[in-house]
Protein backbone atom coordinates (compact mmCIF):
# COMPACT_ATOMS: atom_id res chain seq x y z
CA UNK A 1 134.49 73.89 177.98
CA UNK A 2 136.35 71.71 180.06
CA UNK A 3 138.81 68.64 178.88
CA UNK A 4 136.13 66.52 180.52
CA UNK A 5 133.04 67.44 178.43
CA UNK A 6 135.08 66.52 175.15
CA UNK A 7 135.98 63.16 176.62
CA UNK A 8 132.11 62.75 177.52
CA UNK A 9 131.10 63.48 174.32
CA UNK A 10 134.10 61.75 172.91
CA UNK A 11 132.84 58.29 174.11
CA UNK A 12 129.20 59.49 173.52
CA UNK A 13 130.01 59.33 170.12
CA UNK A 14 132.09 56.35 170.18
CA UNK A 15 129.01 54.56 172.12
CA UNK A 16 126.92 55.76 168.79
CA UNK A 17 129.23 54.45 166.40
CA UNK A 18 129.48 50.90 167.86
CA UNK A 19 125.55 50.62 168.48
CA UNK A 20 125.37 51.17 164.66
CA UNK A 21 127.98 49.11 163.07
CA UNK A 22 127.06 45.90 165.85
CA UNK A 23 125.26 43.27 164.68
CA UNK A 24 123.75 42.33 167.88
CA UNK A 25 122.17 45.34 168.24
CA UNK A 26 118.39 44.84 166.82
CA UNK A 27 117.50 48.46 165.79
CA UNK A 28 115.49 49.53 162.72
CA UNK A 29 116.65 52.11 160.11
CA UNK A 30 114.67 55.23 161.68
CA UNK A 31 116.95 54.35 165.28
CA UNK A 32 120.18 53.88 162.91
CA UNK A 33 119.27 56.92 161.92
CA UNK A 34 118.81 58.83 164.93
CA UNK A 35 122.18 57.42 166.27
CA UNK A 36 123.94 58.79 163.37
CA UNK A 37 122.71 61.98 163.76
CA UNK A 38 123.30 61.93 167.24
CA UNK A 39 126.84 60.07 166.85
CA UNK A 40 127.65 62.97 164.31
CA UNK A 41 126.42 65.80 166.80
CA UNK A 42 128.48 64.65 169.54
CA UNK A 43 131.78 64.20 166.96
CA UNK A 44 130.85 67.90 165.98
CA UNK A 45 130.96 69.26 169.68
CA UNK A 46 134.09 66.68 170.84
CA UNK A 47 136.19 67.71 167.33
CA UNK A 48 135.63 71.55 168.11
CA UNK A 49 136.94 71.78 171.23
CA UNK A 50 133.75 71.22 173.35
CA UNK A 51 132.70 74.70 172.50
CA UNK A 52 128.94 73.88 171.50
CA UNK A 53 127.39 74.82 168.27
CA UNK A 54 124.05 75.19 167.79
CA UNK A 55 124.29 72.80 164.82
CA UNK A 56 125.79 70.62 166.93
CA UNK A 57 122.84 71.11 169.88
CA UNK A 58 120.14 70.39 166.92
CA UNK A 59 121.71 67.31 165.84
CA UNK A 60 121.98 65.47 169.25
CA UNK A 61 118.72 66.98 169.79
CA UNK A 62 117.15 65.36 166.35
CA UNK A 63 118.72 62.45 167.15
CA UNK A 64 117.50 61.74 170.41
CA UNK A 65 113.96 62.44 169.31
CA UNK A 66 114.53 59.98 165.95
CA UNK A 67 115.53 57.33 168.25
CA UNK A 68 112.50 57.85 170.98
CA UNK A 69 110.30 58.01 168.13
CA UNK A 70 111.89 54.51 166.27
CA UNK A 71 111.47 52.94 169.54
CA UNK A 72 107.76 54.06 170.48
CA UNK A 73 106.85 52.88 167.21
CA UNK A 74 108.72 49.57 167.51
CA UNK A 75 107.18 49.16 170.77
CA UNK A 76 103.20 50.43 169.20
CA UNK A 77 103.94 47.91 166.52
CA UNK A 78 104.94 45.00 168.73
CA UNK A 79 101.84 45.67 171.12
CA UNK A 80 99.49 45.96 167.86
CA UNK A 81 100.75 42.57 166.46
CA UNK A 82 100.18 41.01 170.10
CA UNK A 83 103.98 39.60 170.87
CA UNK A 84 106.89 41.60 171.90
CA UNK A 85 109.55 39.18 170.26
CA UNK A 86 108.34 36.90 167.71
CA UNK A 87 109.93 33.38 167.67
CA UNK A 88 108.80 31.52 164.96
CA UNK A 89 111.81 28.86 164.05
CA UNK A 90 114.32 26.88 166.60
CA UNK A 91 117.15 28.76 165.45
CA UNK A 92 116.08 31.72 166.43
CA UNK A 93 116.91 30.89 169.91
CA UNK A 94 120.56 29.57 169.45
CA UNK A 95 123.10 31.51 167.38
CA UNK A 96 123.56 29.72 163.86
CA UNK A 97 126.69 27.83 164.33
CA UNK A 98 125.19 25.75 167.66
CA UNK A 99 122.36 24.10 165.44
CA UNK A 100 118.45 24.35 166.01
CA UNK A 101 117.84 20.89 167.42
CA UNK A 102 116.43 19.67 163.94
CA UNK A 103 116.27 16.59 162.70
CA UNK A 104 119.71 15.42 160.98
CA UNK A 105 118.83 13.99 157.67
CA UNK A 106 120.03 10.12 157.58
């Protein structure tokens, strides 16, 4: 394979890596998951040269299909409960260091 598909599936994997170790992503463990196995799928095919082992194939391909199935069910869960993003306290609207808006005790 060409210099090009190694890169792609260099950054692919790079891409995988950061979604799992950032804290502002807001992923369950089955889509952590999936994005490891895909993340280690893509390293697999990038670190051998781009020539593609089946292993390889079935990993990414596992992976992909982990993380569509974490998200349907995130999405069947949210639509079950009623509410998409549940807010429940002031501070989940403003990152923890601005403040909610409380009441300052005296």
């Amino acid at each position: 394979m060409s210099l090009l598909s190694i890169w792609i599936n260099a950054s692919l994997f790079a891409i995988c890596f950061a979604a799992v170790f950032s804290p502002r992503v807001k992923d369950g463990v089955v889509v952590k998951i999936g994005l490891c196995l895909a993340g280690c799928g893509f390293f697999a095919i990038a670190a051998s040269g781009g020539m593609c082992h089946e292993e390889a194939q079935l990993a990414v391909s596992c992976g992909a299909a982990v993380v569509a199935s974490g998200v349907a069910l995130r999405v069947l869960r949210s639509h079950r409960i009623g509410r998409a993003a549940p807010h429940r306290r002031a501070s989940d609207w403003v990152a923890l260091d601005e403040g909610g808006g409380g009441k300052e005790a005296s």
